[in-house]
C-alpha atoms as a PDB file:
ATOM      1  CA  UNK A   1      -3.246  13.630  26.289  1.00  0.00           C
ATOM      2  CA  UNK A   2      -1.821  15.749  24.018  1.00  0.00           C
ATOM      3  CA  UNK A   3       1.907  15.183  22.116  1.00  0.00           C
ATOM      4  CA  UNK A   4       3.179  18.790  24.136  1.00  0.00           C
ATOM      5  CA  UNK A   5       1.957  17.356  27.010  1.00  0.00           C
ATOM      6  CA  UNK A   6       3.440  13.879  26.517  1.00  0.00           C
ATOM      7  CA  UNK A   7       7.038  15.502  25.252  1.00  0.00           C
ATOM      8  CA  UNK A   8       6.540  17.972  28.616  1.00  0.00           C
ATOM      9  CA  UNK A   9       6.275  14.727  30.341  1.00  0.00           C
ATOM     10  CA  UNK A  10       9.052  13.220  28.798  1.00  0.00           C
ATOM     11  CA  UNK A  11      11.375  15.750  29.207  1.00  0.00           C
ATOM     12  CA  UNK A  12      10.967  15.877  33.089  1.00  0.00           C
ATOM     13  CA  UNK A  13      11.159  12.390  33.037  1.00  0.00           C
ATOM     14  CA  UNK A  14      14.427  12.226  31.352  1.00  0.00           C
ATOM     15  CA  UNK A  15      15.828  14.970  33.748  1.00  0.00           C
ATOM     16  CA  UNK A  16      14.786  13.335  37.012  1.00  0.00           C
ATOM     17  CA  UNK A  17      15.700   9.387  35.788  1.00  0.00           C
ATOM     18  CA  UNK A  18      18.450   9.975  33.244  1.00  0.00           C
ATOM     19  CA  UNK A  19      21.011   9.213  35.910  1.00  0.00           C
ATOM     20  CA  UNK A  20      19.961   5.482  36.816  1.00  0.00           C
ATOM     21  CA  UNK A  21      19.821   4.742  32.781  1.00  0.00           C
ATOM     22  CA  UNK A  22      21.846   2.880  30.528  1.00  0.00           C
ATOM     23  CA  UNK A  23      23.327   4.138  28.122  1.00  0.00           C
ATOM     24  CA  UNK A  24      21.353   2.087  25.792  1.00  0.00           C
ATOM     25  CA  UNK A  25      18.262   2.963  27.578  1.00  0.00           C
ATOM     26  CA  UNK A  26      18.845   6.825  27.170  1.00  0.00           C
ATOM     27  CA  UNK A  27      19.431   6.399  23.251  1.00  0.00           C
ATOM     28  CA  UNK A  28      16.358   4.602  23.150  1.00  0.00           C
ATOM     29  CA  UNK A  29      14.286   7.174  25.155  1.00  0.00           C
ATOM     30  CA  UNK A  30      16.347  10.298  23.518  1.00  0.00           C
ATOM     31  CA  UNK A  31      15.460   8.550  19.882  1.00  0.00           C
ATOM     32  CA  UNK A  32      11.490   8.365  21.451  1.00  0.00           C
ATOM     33  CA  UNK A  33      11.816  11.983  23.018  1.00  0.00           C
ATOM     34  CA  UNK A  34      13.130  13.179  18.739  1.00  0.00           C
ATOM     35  CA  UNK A  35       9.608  10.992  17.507  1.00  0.00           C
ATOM     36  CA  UNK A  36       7.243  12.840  19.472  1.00  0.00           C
ATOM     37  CA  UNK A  37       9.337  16.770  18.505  1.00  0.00           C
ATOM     38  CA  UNK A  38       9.195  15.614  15.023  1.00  0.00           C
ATOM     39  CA  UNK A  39       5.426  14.678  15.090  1.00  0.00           C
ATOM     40  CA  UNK A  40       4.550  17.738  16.615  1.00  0.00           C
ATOM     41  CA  UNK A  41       6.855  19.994  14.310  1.00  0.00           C
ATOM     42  CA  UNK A  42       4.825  17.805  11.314  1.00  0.00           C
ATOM     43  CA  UNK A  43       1.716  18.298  12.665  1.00  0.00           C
ATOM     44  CA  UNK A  44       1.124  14.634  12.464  1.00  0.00           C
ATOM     45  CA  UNK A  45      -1.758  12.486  14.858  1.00  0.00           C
ATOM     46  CA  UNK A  46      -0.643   9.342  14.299  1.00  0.00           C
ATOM     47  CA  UNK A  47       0.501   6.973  17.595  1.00  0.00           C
ATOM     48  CA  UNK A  48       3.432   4.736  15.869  1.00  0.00           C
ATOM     49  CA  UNK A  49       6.366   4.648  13.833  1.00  0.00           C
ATOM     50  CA  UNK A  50       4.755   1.925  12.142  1.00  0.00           C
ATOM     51  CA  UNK A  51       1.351   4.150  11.526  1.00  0.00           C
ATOM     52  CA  UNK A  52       3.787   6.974  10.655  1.00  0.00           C
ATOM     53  CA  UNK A  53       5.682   5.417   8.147  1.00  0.00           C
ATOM     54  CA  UNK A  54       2.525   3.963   6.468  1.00  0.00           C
ATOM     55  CA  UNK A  55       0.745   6.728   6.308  1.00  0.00           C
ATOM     56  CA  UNK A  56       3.975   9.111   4.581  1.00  0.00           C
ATOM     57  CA  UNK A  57       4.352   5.701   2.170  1.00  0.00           C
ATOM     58  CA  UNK A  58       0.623   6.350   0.997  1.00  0.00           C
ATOM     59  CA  UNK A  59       0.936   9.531   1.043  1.00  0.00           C
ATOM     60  CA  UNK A  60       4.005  10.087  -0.888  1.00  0.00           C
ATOM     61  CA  UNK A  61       2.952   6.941  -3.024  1.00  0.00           C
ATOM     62  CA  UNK A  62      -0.454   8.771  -3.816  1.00  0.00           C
ATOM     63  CA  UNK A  63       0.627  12.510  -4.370  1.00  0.00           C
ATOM     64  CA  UNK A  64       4.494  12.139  -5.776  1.00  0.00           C
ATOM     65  CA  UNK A  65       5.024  12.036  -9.360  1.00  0.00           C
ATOM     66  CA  UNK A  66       8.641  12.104  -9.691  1.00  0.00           C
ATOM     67  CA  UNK A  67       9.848   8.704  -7.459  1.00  0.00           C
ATOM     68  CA  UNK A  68      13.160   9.586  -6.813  1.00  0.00           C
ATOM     69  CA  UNK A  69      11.568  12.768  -4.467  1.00  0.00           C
ATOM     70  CA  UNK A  70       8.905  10.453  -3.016  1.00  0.00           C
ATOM     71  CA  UNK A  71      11.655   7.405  -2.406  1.00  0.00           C
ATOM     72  CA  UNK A  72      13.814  10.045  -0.659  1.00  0.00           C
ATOM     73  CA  UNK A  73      11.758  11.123   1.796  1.00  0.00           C
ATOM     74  CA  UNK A  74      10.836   7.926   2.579  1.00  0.00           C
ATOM     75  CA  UNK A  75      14.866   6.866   2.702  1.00  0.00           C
ATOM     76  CA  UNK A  76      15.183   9.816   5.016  1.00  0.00           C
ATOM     77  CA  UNK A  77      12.808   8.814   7.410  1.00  0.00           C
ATOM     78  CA  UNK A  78      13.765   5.569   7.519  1.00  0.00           C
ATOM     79  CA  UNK A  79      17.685   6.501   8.264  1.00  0.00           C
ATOM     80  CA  UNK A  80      16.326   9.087  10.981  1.00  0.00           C
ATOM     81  CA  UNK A  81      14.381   6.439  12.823  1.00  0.00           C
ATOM     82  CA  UNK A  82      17.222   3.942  12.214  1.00  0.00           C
ATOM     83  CA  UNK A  83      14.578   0.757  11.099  1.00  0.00           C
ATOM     84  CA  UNK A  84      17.042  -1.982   9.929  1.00  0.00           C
ATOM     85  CA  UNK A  85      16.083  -3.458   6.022  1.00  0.00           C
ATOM     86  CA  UNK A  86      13.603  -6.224   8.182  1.00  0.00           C
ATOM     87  CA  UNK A  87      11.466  -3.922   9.400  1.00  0.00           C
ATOM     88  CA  UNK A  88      11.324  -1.294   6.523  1.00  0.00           C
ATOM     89  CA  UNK A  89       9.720  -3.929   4.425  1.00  0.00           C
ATOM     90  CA  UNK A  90       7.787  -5.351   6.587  1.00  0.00           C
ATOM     91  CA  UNK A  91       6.041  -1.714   6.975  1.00  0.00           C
ATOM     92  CA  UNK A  92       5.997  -0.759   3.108  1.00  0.00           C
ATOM     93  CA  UNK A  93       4.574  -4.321   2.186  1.00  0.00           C
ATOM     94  CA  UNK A  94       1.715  -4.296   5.213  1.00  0.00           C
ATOM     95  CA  UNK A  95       1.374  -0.462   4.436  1.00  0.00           C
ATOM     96  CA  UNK A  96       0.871  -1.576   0.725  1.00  0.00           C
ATOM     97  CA  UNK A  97      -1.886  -4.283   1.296  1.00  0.00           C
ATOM     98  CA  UNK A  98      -3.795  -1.895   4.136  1.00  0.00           C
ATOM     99  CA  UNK A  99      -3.881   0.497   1.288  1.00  0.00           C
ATOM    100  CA  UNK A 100      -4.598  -1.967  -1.523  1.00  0.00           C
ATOM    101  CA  UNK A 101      -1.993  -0.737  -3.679  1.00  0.00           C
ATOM    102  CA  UNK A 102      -1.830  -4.288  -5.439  1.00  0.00           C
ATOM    103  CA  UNK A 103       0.638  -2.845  -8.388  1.00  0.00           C
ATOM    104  CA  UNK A 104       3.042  -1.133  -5.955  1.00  0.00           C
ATOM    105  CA  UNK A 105       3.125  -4.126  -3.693  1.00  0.00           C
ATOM    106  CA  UNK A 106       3.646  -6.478  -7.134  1.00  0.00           C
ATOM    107  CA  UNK A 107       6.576  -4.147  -8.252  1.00  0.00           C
ATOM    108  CA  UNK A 108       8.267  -4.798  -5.128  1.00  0.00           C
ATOM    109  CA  UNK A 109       8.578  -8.405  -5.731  1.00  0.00           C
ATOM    110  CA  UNK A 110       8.693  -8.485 -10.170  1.00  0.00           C
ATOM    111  CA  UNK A 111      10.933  -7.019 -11.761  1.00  0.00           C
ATOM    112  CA  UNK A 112      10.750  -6.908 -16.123  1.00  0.00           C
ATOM    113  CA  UNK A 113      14.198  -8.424 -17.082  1.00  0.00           C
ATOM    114  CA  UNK A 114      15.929  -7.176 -19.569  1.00  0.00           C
ATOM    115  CA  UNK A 115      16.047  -9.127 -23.488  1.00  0.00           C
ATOM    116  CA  UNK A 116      18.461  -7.843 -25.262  1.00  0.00           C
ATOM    117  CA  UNK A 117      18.847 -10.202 -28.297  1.00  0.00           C
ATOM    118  CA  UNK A 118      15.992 -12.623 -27.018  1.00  0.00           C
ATOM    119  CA  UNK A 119      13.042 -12.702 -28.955  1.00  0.00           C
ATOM    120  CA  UNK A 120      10.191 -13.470 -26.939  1.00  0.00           C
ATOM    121  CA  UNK A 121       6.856 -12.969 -29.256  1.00  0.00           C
ATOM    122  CA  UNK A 122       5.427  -9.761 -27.855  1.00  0.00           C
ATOM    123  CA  UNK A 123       5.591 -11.372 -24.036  1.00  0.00           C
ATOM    124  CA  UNK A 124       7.906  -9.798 -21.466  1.00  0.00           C
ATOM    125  CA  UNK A 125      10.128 -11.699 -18.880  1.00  0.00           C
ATOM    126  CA  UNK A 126       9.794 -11.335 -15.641  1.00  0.00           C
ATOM    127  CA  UNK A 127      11.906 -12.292 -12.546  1.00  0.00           C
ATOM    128  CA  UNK A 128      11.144 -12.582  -9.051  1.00  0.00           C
ATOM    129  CA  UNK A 129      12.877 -10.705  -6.532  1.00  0.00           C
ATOM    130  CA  UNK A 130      12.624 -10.949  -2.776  1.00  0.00           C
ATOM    131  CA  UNK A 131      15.801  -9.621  -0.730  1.00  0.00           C
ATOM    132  CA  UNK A 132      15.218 -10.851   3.185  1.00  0.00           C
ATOM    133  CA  UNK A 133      18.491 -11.159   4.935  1.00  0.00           C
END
C-alpha cells in the first residue's frame, strides 16, 4: 500500500474514532498521522523512525562537510519526532555500526583531552565519554 493511501486511511480513521480516544492516544496517532505527511513531502520509502533516522544519519554523515549543518538537521529531526536522549543514541550508535562507520562511532565515545602545560612525548590523551542517563 502506498504512504497516500495509508495517510488517506489514517485520516478517516482519525475522523470516525477520534471521539473514543485519549488524549494521549490522539497525540500519539496525530504525531504518526505528521510521520507519514513528512515522508511523503520527503519523498522518503523507508517504514520506521528508526530506518528514517538512520538512513538521514548516513546520509548527512556521508555527504555534509560542514558538521554543524549536518548535526542540525539531525537535531531537528530528532526534536520534531520528540525521541528522548535514550533512544537518539541508541539509533546513531546502531545506525553507525550497520553502516560501519567505525571512526564516527569511536568519536562518540573518545574524546582528545586537552594538555595545556603537559608534556606527553608526541602521544595524545584521550578520555572516555559515555553520557546514559
Amino acid at each position: 500500500m502506498s504512504k497516500d493511501k495509508v495517510q488517506i486511511k489514517l485520516l478517516k480513521f482519525f475522523l470516525d474514532y477520534s471521539k473514543m480516544m485519549s488524549s494521549e492516544q490522539r497525540a500519539m496517532f496525530t504525531e504518526y498521522k505528521n510521520f507519514i505527511g513528512w515522508q511523503i513531502e520527503n519523498k522518503l520509502s523507508c517504514h520506521t523512525l528508526t530506518e528514517e533516522l538512520a538512513f538521514l544519519c548516513k546520509s548527512q554523515w556521508e555527504t555534509k562537510s560542514d558538521g554543524s549543518n549536518c548535526a542540525k538537521q539531525i537535531i531537528d529531526f530528532r526534536a520534531q519526532r520528540h525521541l528522548n536522549d535514550f533512544q537518539y543514541e541508541w539509533i546513531v550508535i546502531n545506525a553507525l555500526c550497520t553502516f560501519e562507520m567505525w571512526e564516527r562511532l569511536k568519536h562518540l565515545f573518545i574524546k582528545p583531552v586537552s594538555t595545556v602545560g603537559v608534556k606527553r612525548m608526541g602521544r595524545q590523551s584521550f578520555k572516555l565519554i559515555i553520557s546514559w542517563q
